[in-house]
Protein backbone atom coordinates (compact mmCIF):
# COMPACT_ATOMS: atom_id res chain seq x y z
CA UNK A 1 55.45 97.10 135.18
CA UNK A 2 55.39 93.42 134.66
CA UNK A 3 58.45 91.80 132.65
CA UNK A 4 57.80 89.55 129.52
CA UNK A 5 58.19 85.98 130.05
CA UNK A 6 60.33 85.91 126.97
CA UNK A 7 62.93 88.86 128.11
CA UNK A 8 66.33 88.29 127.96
CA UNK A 9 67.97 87.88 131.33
CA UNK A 10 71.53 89.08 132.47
CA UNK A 11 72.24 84.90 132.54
CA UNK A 12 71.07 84.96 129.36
CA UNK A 13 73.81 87.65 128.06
CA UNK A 14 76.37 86.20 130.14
CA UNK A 15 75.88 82.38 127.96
CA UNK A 16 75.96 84.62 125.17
CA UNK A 17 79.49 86.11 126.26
CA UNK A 18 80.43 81.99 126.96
CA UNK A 19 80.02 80.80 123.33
CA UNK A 20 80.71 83.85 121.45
CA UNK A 21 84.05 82.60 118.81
CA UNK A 22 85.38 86.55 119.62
CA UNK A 23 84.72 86.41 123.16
CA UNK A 24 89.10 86.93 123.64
CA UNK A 25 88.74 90.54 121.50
CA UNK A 26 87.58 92.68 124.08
CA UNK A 27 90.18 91.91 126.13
CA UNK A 28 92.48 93.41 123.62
CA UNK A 29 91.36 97.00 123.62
CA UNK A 30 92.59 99.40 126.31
CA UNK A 31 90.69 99.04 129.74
CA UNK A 32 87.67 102.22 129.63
CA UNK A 33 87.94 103.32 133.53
CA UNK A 34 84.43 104.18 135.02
CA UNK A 35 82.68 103.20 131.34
CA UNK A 36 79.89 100.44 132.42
CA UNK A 37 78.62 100.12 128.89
CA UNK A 38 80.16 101.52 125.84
CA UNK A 39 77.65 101.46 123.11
CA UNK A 40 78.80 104.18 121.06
CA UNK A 41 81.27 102.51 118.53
CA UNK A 42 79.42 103.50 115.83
CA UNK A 43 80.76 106.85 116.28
CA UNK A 44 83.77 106.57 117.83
CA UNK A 45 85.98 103.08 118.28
CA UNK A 46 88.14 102.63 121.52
CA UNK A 47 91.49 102.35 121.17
CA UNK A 48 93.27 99.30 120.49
CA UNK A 49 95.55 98.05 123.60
CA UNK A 50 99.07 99.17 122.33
CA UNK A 51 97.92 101.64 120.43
CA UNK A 52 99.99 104.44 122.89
CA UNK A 53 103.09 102.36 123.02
CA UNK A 54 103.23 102.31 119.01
CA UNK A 55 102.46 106.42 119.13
CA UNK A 56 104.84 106.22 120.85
CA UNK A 57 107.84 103.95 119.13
CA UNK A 58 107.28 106.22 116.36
CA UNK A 59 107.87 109.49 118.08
CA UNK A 60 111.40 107.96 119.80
CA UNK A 61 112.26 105.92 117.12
CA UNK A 62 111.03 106.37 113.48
CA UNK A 63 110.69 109.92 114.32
CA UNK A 64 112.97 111.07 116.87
CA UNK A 65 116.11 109.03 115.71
CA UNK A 66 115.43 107.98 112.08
CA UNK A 67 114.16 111.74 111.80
CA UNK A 68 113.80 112.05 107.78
CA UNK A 69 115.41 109.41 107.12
CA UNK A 70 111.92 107.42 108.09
CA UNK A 71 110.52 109.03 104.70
CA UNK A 72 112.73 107.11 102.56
CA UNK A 73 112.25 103.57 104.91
CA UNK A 74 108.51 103.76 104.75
CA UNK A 75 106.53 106.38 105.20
CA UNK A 76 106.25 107.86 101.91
CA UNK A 77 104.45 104.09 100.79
CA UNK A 78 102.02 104.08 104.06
CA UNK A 79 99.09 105.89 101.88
CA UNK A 80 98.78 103.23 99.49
CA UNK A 81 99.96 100.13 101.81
CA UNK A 82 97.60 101.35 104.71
CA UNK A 83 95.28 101.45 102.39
CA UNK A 84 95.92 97.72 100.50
CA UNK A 85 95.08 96.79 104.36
CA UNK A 86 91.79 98.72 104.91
CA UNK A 87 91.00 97.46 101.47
CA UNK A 88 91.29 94.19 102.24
CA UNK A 89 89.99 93.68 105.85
CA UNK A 90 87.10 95.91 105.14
CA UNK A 91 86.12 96.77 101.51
CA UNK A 92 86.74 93.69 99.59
CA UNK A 93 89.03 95.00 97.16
CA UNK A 94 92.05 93.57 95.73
CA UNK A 95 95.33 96.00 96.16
CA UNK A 96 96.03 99.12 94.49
CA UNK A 97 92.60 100.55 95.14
CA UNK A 98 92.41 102.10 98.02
CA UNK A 99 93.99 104.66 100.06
CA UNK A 100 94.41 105.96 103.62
CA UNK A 101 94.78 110.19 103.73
CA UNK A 102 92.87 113.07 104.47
CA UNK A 103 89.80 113.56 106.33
CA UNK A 104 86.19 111.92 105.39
CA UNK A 105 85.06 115.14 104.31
CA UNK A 106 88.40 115.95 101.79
CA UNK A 107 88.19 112.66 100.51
CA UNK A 108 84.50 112.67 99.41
CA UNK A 109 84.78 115.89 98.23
CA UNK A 110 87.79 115.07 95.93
CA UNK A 111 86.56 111.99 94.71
CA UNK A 112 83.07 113.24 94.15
CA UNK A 113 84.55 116.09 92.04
CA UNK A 114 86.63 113.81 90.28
CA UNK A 115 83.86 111.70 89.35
CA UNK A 116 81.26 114.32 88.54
CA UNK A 117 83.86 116.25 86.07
CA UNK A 118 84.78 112.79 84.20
CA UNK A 119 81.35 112.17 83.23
CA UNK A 120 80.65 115.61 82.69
CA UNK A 121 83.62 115.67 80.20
CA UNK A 122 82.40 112.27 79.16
CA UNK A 123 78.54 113.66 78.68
CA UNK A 124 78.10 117.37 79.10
CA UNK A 125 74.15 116.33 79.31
CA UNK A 126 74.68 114.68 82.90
CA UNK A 127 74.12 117.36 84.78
CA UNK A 128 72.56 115.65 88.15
CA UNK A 129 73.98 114.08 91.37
CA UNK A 130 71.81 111.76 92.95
CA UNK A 131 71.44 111.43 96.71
CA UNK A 132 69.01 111.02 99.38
CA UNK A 133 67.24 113.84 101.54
CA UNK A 134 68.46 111.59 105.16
CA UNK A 135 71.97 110.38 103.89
CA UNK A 136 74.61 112.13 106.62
CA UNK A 137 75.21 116.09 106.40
CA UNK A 138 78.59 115.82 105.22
CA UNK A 139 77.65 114.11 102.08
CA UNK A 140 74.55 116.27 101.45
CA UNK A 141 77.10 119.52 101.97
CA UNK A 142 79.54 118.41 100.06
CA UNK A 143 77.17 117.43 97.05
CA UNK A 144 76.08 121.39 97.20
CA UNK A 145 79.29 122.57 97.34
CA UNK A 146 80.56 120.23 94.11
CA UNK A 147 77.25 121.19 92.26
CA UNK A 148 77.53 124.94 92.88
CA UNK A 149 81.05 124.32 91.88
CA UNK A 150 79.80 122.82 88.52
CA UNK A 151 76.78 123.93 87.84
CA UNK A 152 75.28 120.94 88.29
CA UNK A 153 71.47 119.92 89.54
CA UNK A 154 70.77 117.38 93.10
CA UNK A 155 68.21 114.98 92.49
CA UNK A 156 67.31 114.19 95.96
CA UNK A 157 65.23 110.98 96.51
CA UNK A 158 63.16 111.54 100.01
CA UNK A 159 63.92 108.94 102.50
CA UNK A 160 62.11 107.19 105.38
CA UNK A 161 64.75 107.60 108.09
CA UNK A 162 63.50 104.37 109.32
CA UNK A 163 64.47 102.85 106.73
CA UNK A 164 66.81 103.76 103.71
CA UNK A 165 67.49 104.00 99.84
CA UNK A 166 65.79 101.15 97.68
CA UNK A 167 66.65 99.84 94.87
CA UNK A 168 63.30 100.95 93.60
CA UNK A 169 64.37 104.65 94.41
CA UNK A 170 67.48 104.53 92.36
CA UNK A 171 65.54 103.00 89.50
CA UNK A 172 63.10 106.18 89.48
CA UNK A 173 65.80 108.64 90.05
CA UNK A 174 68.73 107.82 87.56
CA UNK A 175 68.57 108.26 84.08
CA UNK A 176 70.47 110.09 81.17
CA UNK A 177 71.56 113.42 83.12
CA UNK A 178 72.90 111.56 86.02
CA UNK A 179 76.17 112.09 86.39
CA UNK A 180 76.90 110.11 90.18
CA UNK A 181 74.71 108.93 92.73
CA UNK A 182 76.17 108.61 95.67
CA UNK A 183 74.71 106.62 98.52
CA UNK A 184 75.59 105.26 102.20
CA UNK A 185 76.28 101.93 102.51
CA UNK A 186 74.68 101.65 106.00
CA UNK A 187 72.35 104.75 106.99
CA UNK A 188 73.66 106.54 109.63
CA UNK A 189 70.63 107.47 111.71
CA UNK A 190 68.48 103.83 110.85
CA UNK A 191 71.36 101.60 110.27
CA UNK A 192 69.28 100.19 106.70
CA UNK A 193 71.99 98.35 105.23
CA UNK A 194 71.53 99.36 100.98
CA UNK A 195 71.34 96.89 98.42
CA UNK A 196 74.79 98.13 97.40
CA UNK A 197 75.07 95.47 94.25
CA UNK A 198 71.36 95.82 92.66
CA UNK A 199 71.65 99.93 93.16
CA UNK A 200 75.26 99.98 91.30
CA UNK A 201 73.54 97.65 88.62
CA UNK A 202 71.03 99.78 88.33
CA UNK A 203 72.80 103.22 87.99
CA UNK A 204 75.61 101.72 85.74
CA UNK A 205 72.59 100.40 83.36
CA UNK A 206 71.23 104.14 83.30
CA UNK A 207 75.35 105.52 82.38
CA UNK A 208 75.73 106.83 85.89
CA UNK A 209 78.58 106.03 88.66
CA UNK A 210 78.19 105.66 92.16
CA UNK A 211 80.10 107.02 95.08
CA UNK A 212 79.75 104.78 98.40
CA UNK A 213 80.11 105.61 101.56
CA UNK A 214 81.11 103.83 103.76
CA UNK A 215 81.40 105.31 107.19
CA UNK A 216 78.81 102.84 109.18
CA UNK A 217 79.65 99.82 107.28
CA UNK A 218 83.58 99.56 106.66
CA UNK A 219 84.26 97.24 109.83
CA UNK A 220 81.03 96.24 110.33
CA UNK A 221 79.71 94.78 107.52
CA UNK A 222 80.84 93.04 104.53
CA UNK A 223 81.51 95.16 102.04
CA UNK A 224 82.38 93.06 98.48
CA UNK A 225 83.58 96.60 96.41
CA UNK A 226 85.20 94.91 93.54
CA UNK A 227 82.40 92.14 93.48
CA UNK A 228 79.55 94.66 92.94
CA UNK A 229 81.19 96.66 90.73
CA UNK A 230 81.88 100.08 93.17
CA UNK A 231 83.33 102.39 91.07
CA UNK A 232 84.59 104.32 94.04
CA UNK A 233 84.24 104.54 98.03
CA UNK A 234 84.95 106.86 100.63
CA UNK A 235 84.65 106.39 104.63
CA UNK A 236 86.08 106.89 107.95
CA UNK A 237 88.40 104.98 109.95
CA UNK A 238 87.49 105.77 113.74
CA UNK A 239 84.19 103.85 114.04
CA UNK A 240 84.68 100.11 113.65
CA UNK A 241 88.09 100.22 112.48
CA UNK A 242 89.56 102.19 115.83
CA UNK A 243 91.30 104.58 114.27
CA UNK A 244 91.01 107.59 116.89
CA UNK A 245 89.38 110.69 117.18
CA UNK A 246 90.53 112.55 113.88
CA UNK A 247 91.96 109.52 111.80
CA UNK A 248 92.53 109.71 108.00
CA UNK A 249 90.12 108.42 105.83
CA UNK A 250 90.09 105.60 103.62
CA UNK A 251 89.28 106.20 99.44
CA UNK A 252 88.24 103.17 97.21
CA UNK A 253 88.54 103.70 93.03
CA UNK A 254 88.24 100.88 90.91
CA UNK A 255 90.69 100.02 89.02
CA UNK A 256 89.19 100.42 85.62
CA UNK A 257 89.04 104.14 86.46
CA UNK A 258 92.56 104.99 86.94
CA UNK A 259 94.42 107.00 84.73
CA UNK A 260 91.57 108.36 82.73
CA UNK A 261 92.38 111.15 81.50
CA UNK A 262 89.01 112.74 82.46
CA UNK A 263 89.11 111.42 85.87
CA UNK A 264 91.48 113.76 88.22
CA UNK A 265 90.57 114.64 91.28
CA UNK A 266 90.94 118.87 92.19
CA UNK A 267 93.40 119.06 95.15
CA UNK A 268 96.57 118.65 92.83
CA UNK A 269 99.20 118.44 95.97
CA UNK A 270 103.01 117.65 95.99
CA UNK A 271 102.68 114.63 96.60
CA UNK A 272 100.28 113.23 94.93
CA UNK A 273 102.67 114.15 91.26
CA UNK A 274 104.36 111.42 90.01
CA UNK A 275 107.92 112.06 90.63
CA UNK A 276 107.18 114.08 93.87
CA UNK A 277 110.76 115.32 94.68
CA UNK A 278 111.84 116.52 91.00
CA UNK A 279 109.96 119.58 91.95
CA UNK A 280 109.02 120.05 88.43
CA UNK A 281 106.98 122.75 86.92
CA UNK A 282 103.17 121.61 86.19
CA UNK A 283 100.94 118.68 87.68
CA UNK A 284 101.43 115.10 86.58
CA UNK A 285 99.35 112.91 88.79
CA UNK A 286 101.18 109.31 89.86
CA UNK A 287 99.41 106.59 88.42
CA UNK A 288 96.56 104.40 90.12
CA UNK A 289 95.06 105.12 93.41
CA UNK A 290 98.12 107.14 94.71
CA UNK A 291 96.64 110.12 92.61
CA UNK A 292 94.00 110.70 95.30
CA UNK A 293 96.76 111.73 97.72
CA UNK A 294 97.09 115.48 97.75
CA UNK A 295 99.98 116.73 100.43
CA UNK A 296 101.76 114.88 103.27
CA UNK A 297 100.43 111.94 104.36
CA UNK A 298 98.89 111.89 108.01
CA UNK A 299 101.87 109.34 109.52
CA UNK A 300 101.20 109.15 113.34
CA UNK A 301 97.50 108.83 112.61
CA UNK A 302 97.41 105.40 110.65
CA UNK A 303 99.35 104.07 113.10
CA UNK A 304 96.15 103.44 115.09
CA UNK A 305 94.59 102.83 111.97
CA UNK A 306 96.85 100.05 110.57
CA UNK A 307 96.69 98.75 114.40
CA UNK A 308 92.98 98.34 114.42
CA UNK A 309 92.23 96.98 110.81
CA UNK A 310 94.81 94.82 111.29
CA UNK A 311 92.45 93.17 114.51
CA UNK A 312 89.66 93.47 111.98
CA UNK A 313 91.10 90.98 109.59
CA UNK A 314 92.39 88.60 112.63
CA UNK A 315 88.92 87.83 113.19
CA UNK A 316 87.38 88.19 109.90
CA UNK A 317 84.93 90.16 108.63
CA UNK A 318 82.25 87.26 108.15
CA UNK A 319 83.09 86.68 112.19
CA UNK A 320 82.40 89.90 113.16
CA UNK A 321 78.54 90.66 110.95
CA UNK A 322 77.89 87.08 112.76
CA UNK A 323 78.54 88.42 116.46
CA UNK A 324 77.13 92.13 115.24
CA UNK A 325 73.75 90.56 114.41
CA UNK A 326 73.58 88.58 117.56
CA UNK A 327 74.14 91.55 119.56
CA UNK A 328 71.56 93.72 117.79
CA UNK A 329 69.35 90.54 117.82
CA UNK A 330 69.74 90.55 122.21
CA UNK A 331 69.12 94.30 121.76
CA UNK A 332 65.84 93.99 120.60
CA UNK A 333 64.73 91.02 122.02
CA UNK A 334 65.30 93.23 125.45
CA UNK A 335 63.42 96.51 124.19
CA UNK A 336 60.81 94.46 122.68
CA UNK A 337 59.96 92.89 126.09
CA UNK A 338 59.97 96.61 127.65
CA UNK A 339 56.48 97.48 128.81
CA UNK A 340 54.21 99.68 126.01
CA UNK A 341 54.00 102.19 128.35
CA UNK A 342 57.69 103.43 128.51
CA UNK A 343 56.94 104.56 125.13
CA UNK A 344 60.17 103.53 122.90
CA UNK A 345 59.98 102.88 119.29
CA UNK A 346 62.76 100.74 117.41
CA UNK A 347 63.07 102.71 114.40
CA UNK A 348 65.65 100.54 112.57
CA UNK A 349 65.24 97.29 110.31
CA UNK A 350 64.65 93.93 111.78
CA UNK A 351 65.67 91.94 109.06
CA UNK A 352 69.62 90.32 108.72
CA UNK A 353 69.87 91.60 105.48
CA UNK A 354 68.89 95.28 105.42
CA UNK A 355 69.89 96.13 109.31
CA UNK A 356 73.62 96.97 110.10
CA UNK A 357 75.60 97.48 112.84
CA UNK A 358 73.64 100.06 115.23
CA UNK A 359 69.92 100.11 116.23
CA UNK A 360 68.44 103.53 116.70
CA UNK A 361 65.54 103.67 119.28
CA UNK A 362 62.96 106.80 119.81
CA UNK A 363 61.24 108.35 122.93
CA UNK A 364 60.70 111.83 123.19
CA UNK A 365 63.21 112.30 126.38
CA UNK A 366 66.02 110.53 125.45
CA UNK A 367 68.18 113.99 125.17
CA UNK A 368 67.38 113.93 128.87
CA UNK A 369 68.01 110.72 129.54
CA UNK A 370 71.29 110.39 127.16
CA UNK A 371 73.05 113.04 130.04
CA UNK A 372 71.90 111.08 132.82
CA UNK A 373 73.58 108.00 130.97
CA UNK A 374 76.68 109.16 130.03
CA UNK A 375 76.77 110.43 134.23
CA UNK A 376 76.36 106.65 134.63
CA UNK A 377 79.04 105.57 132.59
CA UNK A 378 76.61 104.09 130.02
CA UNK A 379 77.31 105.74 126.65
CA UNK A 380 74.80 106.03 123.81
CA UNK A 381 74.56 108.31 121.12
CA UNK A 382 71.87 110.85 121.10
CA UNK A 383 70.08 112.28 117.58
CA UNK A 384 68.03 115.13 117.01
CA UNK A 385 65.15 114.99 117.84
CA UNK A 386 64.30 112.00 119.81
CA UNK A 387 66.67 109.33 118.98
CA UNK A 388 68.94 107.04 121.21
CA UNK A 389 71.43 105.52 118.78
CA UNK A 390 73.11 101.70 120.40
CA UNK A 391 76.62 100.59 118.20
CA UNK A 392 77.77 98.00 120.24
CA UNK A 393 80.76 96.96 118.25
CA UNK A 394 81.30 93.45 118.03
CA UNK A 395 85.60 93.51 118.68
CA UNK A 396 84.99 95.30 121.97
CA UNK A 397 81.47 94.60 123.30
CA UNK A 398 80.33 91.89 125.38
CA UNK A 399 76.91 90.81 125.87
CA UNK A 400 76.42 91.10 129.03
CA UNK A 401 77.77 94.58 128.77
CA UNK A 402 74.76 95.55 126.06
CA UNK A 403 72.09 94.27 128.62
CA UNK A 404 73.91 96.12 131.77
CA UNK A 405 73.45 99.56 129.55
CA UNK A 406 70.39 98.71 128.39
CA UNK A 407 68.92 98.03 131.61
CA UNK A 408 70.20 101.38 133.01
CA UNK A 409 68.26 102.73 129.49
CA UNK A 410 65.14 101.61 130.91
CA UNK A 411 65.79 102.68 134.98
CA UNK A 412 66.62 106.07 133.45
CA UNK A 413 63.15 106.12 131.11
CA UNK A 414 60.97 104.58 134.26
CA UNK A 415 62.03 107.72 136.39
CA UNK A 416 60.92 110.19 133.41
CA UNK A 417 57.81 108.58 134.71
């Protein structure tokens, strides 16, 4: 198979690696023994270097000799403050907004809920959440389980999973029963990156709010919530952010929303009552964001969290799309120099604007091939059926170390034959 005169070379990577501005980050995550190429960060970040030491102060220290004591000297503020940091870094939003607790799936389901019964109350005509047939499986579930709950219709708009929502969807979908739409930021399987200001425009102008999520963008790509008008957000914080396997979520709610009196989210918890510890009869919720906070906050998991957000805003959001696009940019200007006849398909967008921060590529034995990988210490992510997803993630990924995996990608297709 003869190479492309115009395929990137390992020299080429490695020049790459020289000039990159966040060429220093990698260095500052802990060392992956036997891992040749991690390209999986869209799934799951590695850990911040540290991040065991500072598990570990708080165990001996806030823990195991401040003992309850560590309620009262911080921990009972860590949802909110957290969440002030992951709002800034990442979403774009000015404090008071946002909030670190619970899982993904807890947090879109409460906020959803919330949402859905405020306009309902508001409107008992909007009847309809609006979402997309591809958007990730949590978000579709949860959207059954809230309608069921309600009584409510889903309005599904059918999506090229090459691609992702339009504008032009949301424009034919949304009208005077829509109660939320709610959308990924950055597609999970395609990595389209949604024209997040033009599709809240456009649902606001029909009476509808939107629910964002932002799982594959927070960390990745700029997110400007309180510039385009979110009305609320919901993501995870182990991708790009490094929060760990199993790290609480983050939950964005515009200001202008709180303290409606229609607006309350469902999981009415201790502590999310104003007034927690008076142990009073019936639910008050605390003002502001803190009312999406339902029991006891998740303390030893946003201290990896607050560790990696706070790298995030070290090197800047803007810093990190830059280096994101370059990589993705090397990553198919290798595959596109790959010979026809290995058969792979880029099924993601090309253009800045609409691609984010993972390419997904499809050949009908890359389930095979994924194993073999991952026995290499090359790490992909597989998806059903056929595709090979690459999230090289700019904090912790060098160049050189995209076009080492990526060559073992094409060794392992070649012997498929």
């Amino acid at each position: 198979m003869s190479e492309s005169p115009s395929a990137p070379t390992r020299e080429d990577a490695l020049a790459l690696d020289a000039a990159d501005p966040l060429a220093a980050f990698p260095d500052r995550f802990e060392p992956a023994q036997g891992v040749v190429a991690y390209l999986d960060g869209n799934s799951l970040g590695r850990p911040v270097a540290g991040t065991a030491d500072a598990v570990a102060r708080l165990v001996r220290q806030e823990w195991g000799t401040r003992l309850i004591r560590s309620w009262d000297e911080g921990w009972m503020t860590w949802p909110t403050e957290v969440g002030d940091l992951v709002g800034r870094a990442a979403l774009g939003a000015a404090a008071g907004q946002t909030v670190v607790a619970d899982s993904t799936t807890v947090l879109l389901y409460k906020v959803l809920r919330a949402l859905v019964d405020h306009q309902v109350a508001v409107d008992p005509h909007r009847t309809e959440i609006v979402l997309d047939t591809d958007n990730f499986p949590t978000d579709r579930y949860v959207s059954e389980g809230v309608a069921a709950e309600r009584g409510l219709t889903l309005r599904w708009i059918d999506t090229d999973p090459v691609a992702g929502v339009t504008p032009e969807q949301v424009a034919g979908a949304v009208g005077p029963r829509t109660a939320v739409v709610l959308v990924s930021h950055v597609a999970y399987r395609s990595g389209w990156v949604a024209d997040a200001e033009r599709i809240t425009t456009l649902a606001h102008d029909a009476g509808a709010l939107v629910l964002w999520d932002t799982c594959h963008s927070a960390g990745s790509v700029p997110v400007r919530a309180d510039d385009w008008g979110w009305d609320a957000a919901v993501g995870c914080d182990y991708k790009y952010l490094n929060g760990g396997p199993g790290a609480p979520a983050h939950a964005y709610l515009a200001s202008r929303l709180h303290d409606l009196p229609t607006l309350r989210q469902p999981v009415q918890g201790w502590m999310g009552r104003r007034d927690p510890f008076l142990m009073e009869q019936g639910y008050v919720p605390a003002p502001g964001v803190r009312s999406l906070v339902s029991g006891t906050p998740p303390v030893t998991g946003m201290v990896p969290v607050r560790l990696g957000v706070e790298m995030l805003e070290a090197a800047g959001i803007e810093a990190v799309r830059a280096k994101s696009l370059r990589l993705t940019d090397l990553a198919l200007a290798v595959v596109d120099a790959w010979p026809a006849a290995l058969g792979v398909q880029v099924a993601s967008p090309r253009e800045h604007a609409r691609r984010g921060g993972h390419l997904t590529l499809r050949h009908p034995r890359f389930r095979e091939v994924t194993a073999r990988l991952w026995q290499r210490g090359v790490i992909p992510d597989f998806r059903s059926p056929d595709g090979l997803r690459l999230g090289p993630a700019p904090l912790s990924t060098r160049f050189v170390e995209l076009w080492d995996g990526l060559a073992a990608v094409r060794e392992e297709l070649e012997r498929e034959g």
